[in-house]
PDB file of N, CA and C in Angstrom:
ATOM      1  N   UNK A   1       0.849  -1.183   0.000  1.00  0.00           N
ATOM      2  CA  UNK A   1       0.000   0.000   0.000  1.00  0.00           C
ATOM      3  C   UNK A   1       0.890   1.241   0.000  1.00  0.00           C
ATOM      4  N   UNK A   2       0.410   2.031  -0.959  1.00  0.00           N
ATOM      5  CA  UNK A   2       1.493   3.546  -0.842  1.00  0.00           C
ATOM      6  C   UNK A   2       0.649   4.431  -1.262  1.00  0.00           C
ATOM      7  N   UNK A   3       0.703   4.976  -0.202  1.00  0.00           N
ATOM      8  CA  UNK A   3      -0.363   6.623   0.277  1.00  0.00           C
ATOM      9  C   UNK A   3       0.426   7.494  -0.398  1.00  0.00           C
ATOM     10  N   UNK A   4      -0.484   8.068  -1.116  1.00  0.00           N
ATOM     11  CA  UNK A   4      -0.159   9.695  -2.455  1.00  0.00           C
ATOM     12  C   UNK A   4      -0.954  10.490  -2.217  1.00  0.00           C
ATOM     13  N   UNK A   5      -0.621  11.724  -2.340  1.00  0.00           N
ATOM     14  CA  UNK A   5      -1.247  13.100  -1.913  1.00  0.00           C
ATOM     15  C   UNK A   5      -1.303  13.711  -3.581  1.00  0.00           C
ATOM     16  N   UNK A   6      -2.348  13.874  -3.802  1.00  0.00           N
ATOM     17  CA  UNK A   6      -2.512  14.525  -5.088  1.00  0.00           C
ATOM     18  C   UNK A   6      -3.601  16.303  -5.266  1.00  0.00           C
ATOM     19  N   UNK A   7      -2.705  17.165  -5.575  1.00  0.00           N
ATOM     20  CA  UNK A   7      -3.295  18.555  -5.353  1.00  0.00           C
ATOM     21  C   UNK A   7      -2.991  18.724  -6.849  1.00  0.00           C
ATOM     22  N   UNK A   8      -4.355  19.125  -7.447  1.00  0.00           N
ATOM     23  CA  UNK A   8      -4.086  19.916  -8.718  1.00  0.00           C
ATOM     24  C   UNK A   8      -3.893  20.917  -9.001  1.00  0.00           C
ATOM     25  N   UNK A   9      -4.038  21.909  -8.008  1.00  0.00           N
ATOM     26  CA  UNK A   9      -3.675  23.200  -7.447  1.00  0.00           C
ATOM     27  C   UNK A   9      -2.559  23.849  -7.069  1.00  0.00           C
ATOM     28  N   UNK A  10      -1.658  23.046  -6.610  1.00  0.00           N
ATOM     29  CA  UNK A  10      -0.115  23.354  -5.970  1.00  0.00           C
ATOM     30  C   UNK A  10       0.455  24.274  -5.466  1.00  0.00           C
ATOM     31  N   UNK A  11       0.448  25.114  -6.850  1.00  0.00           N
ATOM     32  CA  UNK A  11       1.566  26.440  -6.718  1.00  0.00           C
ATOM     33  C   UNK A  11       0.630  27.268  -6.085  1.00  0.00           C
ATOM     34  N   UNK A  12      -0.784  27.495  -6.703  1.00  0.00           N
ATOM     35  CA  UNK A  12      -1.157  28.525  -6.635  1.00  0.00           C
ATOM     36  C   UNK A  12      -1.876  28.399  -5.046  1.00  0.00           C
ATOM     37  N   UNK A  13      -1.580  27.474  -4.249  1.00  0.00           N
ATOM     38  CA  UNK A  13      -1.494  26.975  -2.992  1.00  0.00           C
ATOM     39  C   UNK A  13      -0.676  28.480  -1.678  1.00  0.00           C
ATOM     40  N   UNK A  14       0.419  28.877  -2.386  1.00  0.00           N
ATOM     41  CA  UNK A  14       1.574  29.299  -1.996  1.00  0.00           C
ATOM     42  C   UNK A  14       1.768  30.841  -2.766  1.00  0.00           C
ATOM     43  N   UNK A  15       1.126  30.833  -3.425  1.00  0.00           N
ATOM     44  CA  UNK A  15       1.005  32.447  -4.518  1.00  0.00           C
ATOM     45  C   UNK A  15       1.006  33.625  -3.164  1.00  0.00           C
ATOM     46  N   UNK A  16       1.516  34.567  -3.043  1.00  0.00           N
ATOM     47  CA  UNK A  16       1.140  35.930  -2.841  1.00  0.00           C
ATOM     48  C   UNK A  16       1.037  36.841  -3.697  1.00  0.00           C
ATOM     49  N   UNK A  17      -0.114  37.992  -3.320  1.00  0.00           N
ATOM     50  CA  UNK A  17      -0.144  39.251  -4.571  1.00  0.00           C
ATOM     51  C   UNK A  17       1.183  40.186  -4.688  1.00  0.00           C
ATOM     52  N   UNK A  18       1.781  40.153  -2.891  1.00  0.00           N
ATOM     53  CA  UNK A  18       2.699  41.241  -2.857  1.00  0.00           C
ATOM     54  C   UNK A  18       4.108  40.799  -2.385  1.00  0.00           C
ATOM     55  N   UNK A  19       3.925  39.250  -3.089  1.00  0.00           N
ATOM     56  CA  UNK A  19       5.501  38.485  -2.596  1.00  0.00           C
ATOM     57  C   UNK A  19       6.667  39.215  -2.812  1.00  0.00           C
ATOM     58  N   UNK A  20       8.057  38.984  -2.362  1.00  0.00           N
ATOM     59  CA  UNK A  20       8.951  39.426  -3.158  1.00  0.00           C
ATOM     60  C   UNK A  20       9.484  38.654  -4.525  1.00  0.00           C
ATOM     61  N   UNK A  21      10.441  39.412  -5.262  1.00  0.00           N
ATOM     62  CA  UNK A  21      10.976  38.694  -5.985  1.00  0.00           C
ATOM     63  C   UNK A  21      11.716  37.418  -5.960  1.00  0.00           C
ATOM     64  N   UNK A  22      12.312  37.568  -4.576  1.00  0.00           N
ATOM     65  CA  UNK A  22      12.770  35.918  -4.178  1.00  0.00           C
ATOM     66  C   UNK A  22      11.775  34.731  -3.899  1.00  0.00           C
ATOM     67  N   UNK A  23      10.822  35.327  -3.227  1.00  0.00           N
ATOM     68  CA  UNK A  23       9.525  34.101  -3.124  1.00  0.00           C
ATOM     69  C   UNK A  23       9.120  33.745  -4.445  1.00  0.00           C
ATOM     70  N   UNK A  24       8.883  34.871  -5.251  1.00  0.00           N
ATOM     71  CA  UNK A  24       8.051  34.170  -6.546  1.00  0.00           C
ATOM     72  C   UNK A  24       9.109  33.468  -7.195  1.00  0.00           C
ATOM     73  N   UNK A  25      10.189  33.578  -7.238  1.00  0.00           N
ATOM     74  CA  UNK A  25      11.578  32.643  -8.044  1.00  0.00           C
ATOM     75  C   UNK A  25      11.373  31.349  -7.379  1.00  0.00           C
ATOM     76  N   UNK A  26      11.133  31.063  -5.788  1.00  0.00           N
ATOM     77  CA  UNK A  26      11.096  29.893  -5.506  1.00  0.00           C
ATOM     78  C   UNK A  26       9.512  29.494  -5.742  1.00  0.00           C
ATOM     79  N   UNK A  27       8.541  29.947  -5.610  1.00  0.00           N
ATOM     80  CA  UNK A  27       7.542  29.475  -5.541  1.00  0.00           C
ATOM     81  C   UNK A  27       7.449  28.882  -7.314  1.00  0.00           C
ATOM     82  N   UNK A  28       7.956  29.631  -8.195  1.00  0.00           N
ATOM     83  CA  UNK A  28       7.815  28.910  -9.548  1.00  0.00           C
ATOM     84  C   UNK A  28       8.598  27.402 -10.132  1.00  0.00           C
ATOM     85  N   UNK A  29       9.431  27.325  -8.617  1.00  0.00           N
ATOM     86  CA  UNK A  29       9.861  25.974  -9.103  1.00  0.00           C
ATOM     87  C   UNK A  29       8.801  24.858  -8.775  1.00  0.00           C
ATOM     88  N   UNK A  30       7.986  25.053  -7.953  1.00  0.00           N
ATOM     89  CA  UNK A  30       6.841  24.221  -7.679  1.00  0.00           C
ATOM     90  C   UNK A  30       6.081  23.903  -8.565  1.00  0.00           C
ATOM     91  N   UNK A  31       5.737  22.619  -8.581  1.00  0.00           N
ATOM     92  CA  UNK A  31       5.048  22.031  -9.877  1.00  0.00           C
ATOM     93  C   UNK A  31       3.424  22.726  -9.939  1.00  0.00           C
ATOM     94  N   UNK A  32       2.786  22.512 -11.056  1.00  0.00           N
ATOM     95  CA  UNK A  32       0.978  23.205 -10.956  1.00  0.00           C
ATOM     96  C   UNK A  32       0.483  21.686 -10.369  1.00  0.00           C
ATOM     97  N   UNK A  33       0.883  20.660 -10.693  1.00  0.00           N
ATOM     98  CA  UNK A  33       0.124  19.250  -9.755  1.00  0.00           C
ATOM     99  C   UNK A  33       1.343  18.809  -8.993  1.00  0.00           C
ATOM    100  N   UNK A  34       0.953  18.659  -7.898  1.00  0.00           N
ATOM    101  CA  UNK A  34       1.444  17.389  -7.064  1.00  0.00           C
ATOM    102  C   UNK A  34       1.034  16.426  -6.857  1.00  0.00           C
ATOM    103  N   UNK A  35       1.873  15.553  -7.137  1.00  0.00           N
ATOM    104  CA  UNK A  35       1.158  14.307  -6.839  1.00  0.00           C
ATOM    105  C   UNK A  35       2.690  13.456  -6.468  1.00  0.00           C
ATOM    106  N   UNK A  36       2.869  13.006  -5.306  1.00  0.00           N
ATOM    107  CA  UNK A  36       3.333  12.575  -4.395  1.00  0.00           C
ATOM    108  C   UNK A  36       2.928  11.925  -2.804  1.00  0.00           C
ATOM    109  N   UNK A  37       4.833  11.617  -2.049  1.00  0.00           N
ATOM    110  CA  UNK A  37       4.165  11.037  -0.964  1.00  0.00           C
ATOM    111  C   UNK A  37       3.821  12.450   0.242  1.00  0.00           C
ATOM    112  N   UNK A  38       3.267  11.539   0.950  1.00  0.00           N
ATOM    113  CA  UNK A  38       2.916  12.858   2.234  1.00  0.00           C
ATOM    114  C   UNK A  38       3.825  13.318   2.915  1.00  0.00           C
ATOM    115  N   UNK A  39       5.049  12.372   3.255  1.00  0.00           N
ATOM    116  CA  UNK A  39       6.442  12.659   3.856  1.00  0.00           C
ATOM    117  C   UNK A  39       7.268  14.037   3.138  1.00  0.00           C
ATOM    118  N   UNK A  40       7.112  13.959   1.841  1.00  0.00           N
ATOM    119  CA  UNK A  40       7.843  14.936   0.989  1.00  0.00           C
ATOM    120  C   UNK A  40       7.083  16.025   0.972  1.00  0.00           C
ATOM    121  N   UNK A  41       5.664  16.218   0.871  1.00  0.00           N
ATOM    122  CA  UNK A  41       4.987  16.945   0.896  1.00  0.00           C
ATOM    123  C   UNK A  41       4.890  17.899   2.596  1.00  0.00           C
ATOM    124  N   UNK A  42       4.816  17.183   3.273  1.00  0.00           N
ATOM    125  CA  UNK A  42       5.563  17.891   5.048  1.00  0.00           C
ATOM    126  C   UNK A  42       6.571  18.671   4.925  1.00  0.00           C
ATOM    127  N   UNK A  43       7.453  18.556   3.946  1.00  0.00           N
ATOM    128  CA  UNK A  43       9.074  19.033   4.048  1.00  0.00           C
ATOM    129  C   UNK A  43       8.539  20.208   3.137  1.00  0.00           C
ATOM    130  N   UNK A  44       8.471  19.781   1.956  1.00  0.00           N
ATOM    131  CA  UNK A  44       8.443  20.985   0.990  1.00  0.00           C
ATOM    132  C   UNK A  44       6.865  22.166   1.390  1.00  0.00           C
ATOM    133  N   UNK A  45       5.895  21.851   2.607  1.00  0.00           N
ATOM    134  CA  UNK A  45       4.886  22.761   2.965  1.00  0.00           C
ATOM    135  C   UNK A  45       5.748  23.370   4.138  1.00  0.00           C
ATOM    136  N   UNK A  46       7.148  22.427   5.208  1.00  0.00           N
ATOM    137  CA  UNK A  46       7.610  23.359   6.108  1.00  0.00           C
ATOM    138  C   UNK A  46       8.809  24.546   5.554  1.00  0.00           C
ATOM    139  N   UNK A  47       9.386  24.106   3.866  1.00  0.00           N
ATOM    140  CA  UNK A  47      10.110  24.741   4.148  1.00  0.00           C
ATOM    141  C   UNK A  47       9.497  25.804   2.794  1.00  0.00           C
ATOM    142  N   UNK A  48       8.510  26.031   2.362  1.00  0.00           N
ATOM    143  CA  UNK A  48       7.834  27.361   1.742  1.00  0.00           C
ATOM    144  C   UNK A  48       7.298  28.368   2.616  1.00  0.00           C
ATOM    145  N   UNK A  49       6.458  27.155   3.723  1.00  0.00           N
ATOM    146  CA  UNK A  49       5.769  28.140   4.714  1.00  0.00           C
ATOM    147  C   UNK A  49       7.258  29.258   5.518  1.00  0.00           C
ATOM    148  N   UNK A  50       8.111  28.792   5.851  1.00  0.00           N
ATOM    149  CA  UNK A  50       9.355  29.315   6.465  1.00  0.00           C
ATOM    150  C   UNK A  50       9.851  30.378   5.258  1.00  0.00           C
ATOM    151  N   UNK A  51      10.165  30.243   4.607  1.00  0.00           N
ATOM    152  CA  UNK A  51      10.395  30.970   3.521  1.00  0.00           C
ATOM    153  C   UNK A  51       9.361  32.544   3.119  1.00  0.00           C
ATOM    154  N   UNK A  52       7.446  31.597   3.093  1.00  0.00           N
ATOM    155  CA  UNK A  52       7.076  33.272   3.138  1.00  0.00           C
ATOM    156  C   UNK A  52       6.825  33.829   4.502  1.00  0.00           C
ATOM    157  N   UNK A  53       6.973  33.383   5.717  1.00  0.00           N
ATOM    158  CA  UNK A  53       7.235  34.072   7.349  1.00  0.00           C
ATOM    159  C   UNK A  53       8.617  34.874   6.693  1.00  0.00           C
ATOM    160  N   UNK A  54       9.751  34.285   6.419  1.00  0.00           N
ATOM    161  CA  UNK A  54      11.063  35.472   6.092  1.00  0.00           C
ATOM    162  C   UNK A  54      10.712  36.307   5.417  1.00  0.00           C
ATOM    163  N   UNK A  55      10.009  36.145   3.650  1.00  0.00           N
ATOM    164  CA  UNK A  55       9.638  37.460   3.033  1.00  0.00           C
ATOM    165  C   UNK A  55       8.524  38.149   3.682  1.00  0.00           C
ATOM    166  N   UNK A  56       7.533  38.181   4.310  1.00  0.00           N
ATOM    167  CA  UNK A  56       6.644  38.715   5.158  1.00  0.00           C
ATOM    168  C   UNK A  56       7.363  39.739   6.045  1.00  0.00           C
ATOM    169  N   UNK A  57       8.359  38.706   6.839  1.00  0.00           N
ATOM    170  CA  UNK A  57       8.897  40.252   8.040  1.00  0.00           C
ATOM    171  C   UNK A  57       9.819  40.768   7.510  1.00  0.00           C
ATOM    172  N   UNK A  58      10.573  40.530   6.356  1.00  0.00           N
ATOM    173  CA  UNK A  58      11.215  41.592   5.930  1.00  0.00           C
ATOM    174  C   UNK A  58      10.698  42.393   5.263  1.00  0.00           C
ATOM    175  N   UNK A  59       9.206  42.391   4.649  1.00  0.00           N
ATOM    176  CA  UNK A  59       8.468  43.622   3.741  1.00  0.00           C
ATOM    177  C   UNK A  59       7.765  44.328   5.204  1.00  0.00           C
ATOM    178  N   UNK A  60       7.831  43.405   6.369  1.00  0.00           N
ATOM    179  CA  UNK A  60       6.794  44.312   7.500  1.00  0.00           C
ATOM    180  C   UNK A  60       5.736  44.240   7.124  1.00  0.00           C
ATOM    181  N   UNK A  61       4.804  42.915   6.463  1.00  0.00           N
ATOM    182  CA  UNK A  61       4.082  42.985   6.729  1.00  0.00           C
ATOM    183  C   UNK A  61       3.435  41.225   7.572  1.00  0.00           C
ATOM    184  N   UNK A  62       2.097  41.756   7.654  1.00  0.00           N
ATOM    185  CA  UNK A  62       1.402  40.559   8.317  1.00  0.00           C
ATOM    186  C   UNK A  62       1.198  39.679   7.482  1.00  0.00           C
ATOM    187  N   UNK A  63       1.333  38.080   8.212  1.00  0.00           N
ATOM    188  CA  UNK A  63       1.380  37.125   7.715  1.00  0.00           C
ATOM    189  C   UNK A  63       0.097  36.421   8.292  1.00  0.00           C
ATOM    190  N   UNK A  64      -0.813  35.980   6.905  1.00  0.00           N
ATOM    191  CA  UNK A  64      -1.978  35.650   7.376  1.00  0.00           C
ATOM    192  C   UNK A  64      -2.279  34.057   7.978  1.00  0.00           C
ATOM    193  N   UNK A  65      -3.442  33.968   8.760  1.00  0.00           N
ATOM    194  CA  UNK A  65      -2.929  32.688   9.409  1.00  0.00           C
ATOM    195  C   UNK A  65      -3.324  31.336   8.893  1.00  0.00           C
ATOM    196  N   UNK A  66      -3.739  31.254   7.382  1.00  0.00           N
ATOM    197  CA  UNK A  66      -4.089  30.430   6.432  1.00  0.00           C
ATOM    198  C   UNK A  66      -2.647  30.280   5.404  1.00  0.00           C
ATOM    199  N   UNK A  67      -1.510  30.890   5.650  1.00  0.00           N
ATOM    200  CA  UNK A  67      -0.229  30.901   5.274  1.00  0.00           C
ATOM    201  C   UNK A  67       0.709  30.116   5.943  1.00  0.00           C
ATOM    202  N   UNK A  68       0.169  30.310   7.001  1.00  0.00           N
ATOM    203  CA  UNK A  68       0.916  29.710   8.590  1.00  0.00           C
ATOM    204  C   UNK A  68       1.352  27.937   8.244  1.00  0.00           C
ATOM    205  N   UNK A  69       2.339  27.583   9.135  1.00  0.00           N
ATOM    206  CA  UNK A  69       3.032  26.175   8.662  1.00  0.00           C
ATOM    207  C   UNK A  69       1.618  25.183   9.192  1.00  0.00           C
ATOM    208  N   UNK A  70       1.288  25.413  10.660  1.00  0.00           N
ATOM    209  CA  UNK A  70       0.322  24.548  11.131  1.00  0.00           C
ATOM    210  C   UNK A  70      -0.939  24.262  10.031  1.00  0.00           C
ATOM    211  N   UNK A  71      -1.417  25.788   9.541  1.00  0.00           N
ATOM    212  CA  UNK A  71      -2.763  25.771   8.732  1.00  0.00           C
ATOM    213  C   UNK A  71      -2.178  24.752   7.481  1.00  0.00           C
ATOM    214  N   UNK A  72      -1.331  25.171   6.771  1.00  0.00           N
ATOM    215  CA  UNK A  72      -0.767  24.378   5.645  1.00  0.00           C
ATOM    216  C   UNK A  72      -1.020  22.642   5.836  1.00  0.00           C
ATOM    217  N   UNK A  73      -0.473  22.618   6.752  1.00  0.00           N
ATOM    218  CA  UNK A  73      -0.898  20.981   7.146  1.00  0.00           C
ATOM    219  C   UNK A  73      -2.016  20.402   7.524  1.00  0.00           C
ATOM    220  N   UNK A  74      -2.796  21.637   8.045  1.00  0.00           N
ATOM    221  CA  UNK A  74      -3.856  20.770   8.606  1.00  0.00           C
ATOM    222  C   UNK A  74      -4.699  20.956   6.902  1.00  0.00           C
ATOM    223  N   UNK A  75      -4.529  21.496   6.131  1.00  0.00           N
ATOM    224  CA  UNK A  75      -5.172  21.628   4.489  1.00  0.00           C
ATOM    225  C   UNK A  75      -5.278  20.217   3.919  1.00  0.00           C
ATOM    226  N   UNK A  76      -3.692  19.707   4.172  1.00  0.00           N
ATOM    227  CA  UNK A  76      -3.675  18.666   3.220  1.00  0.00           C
ATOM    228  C   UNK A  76      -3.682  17.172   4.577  1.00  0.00           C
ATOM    229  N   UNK A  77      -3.352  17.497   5.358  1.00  0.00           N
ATOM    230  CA  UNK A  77      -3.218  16.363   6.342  1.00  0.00           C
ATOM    231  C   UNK A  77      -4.251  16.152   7.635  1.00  0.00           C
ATOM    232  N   UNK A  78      -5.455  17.124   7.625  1.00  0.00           N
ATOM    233  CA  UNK A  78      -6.555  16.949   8.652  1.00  0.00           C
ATOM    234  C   UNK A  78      -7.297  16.155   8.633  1.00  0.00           C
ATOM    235  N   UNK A  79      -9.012  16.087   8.597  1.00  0.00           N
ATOM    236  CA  UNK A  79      -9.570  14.965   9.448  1.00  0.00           C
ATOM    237  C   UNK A  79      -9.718  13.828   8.291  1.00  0.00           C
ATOM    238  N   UNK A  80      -9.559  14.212   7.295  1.00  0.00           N
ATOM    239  CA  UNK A  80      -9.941  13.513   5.613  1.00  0.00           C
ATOM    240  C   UNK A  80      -9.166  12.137   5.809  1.00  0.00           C
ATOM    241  N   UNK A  81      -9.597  11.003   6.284  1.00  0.00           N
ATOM    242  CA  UNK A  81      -8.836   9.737   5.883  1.00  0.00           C
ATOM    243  C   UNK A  81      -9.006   8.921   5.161  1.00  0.00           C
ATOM    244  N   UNK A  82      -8.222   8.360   4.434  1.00  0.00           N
ATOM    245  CA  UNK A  82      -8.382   7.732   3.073  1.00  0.00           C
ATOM    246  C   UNK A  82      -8.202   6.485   2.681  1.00  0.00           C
ATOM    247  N   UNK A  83      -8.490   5.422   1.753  1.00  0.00           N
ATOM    248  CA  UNK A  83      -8.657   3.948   1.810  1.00  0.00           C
ATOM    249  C   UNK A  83      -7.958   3.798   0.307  1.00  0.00           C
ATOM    250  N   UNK A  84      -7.541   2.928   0.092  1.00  0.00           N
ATOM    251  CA  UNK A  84      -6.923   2.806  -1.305  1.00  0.00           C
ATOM    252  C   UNK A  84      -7.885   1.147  -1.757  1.00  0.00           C
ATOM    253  N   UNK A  85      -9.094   1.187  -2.900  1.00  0.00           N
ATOM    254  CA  UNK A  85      -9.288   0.504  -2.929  1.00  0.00           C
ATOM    255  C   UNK A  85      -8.670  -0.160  -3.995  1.00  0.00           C
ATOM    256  N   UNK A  86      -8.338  -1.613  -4.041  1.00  0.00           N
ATOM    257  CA  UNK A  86      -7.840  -2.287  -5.080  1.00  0.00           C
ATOM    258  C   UNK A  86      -8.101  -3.404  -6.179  1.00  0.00           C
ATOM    259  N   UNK A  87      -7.955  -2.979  -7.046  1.00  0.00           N
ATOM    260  CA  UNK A  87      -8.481  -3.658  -8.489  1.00  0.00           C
ATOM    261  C   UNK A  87      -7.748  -4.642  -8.726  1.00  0.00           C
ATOM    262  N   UNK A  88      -8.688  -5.517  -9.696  1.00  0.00           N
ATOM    263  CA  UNK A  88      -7.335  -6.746 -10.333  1.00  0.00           C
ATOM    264  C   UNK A  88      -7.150  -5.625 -11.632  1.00  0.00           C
ATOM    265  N   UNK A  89      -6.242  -6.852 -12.200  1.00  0.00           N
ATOM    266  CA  UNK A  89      -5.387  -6.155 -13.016  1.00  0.00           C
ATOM    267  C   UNK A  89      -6.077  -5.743 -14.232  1.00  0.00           C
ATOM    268  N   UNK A  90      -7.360  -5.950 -14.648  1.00  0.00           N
ATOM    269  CA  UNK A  90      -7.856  -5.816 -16.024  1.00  0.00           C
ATOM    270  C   UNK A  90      -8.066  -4.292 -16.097  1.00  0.00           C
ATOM    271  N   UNK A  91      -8.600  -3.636 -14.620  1.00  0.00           N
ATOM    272  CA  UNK A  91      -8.973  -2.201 -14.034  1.00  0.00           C
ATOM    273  C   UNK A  91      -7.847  -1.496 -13.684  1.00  0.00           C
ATOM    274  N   UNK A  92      -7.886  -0.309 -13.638  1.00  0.00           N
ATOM    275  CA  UNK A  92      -6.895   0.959 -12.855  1.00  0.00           C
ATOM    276  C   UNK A  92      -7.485   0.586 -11.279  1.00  0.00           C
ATOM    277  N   UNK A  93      -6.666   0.534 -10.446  1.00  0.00           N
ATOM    278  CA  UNK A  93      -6.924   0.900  -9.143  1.00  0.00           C
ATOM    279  C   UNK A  93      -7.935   2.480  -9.021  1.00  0.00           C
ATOM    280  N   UNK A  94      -8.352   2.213  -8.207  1.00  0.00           N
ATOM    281  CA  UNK A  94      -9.554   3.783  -7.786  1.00  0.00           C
ATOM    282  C   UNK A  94      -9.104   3.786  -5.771  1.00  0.00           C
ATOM    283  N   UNK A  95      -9.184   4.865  -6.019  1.00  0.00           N
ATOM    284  CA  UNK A  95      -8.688   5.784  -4.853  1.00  0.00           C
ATOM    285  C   UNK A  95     -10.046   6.434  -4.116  1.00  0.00           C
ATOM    286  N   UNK A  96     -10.581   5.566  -2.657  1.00  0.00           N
ATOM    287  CA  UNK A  96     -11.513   6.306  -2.376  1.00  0.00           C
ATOM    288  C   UNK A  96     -11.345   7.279  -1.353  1.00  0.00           C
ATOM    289  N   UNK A  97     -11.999   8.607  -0.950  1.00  0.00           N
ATOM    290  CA  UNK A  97     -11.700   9.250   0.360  1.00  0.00           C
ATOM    291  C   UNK A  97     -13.254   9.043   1.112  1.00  0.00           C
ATOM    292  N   UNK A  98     -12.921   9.098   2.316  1.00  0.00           N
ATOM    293  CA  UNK A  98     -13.484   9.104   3.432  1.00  0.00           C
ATOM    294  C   UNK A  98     -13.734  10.471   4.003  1.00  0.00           C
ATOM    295  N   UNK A  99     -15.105  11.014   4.268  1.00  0.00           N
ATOM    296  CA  UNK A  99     -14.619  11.839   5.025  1.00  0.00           C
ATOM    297  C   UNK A  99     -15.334  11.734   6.565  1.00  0.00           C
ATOM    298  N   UNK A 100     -15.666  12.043   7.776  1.00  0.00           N
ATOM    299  CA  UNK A 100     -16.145  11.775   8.785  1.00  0.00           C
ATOM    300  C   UNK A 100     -17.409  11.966   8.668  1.00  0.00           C
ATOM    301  N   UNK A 101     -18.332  12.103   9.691  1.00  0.00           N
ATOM    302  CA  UNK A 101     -19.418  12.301   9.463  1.00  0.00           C
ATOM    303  C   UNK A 101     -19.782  13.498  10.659  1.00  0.00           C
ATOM    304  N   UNK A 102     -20.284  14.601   9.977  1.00  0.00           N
ATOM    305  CA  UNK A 102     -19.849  15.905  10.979  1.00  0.00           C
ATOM    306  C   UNK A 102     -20.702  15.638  12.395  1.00  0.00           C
ATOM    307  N   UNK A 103     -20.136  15.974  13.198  1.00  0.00           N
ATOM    308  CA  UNK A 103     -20.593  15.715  14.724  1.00  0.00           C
ATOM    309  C   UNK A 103     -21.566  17.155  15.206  1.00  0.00           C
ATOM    310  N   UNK A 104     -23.091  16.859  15.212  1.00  0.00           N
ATOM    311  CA  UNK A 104     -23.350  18.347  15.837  1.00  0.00           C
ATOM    312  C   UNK A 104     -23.402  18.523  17.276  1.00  0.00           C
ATOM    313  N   UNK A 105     -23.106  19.449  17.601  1.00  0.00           N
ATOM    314  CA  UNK A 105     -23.374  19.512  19.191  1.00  0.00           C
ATOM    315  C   UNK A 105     -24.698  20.417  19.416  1.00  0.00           C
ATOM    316  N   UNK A 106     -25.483  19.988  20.649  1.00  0.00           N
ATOM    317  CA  UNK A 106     -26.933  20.422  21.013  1.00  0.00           C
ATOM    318  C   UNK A 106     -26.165  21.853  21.200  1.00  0.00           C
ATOM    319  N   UNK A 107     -27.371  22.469  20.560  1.00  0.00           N
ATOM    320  CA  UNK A 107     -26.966  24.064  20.971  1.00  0.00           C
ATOM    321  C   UNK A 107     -28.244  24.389  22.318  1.00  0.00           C
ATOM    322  N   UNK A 108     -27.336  25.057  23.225  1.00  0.00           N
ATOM    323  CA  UNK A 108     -28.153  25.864  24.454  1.00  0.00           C
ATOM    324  C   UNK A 108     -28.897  26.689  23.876  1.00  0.00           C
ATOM    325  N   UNK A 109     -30.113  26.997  24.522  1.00  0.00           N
ATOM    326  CA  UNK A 109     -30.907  28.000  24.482  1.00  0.00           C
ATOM    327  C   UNK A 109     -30.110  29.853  24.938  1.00  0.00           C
ATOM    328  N   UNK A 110     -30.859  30.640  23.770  1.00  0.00           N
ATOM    329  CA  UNK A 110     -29.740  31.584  24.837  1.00  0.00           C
ATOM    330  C   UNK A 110     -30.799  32.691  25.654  1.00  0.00           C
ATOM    331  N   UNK A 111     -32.451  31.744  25.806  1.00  0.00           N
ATOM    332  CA  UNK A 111     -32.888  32.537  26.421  1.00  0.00           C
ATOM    333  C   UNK A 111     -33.165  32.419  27.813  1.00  0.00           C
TER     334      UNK A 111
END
């Protein structure tokens, strides 16, 4: 079994409007799909997120908290767990996701 993380989105994951010129040089080496493992994908979300925290405080400005290393991970690595179902060989394997089933909590009265 080998767990793949697939974003068709990627780069534009990591885009700022008012990056510097050094962020957008690195951010264009990033592919437009990923599709990889999750291990590699940890490394290359800790070390962009680190990268726009440096261009951020050196322009002085605020860094929003959907940029942030934690948010980044919890995007691609939160409650979503996933099953790899498997085909014989005549078929492509199919990839199913799971997602939970949302939990409500009783709301109090607020009168």
């Amino acid at each position: 079994e080998i767990r793949v993380v697939i974003e068709l989105n990627f780069r534009a994951e990591f885009e700022m409007a008012r990056a510097s010129q050094e962020y957008n040089k690195l951010i264009q080496w990033l592919p437009e799909v990923y599709v990889g493992k999750p291990e590699r994908l940890r490394n290359v979300i800790k070390i962009l997120c680190g990268a726009a925290k440096k261009f951020m405080k050196e322009k002085k400005m605020h860094l929003g908290p959907w940029r942030k290393h934690k948010y980044m991970q919890a995007k691609w690595f939160g409650q979503c767990t996933e099953s790899i179902v498997t085909a014989n060989t005549a078929t492509s394997p199919a990839v199913a996701v799971k997602y939970p089933e949302p939990q409500f909590k009783p709301r109090a009265s607020m009168l």
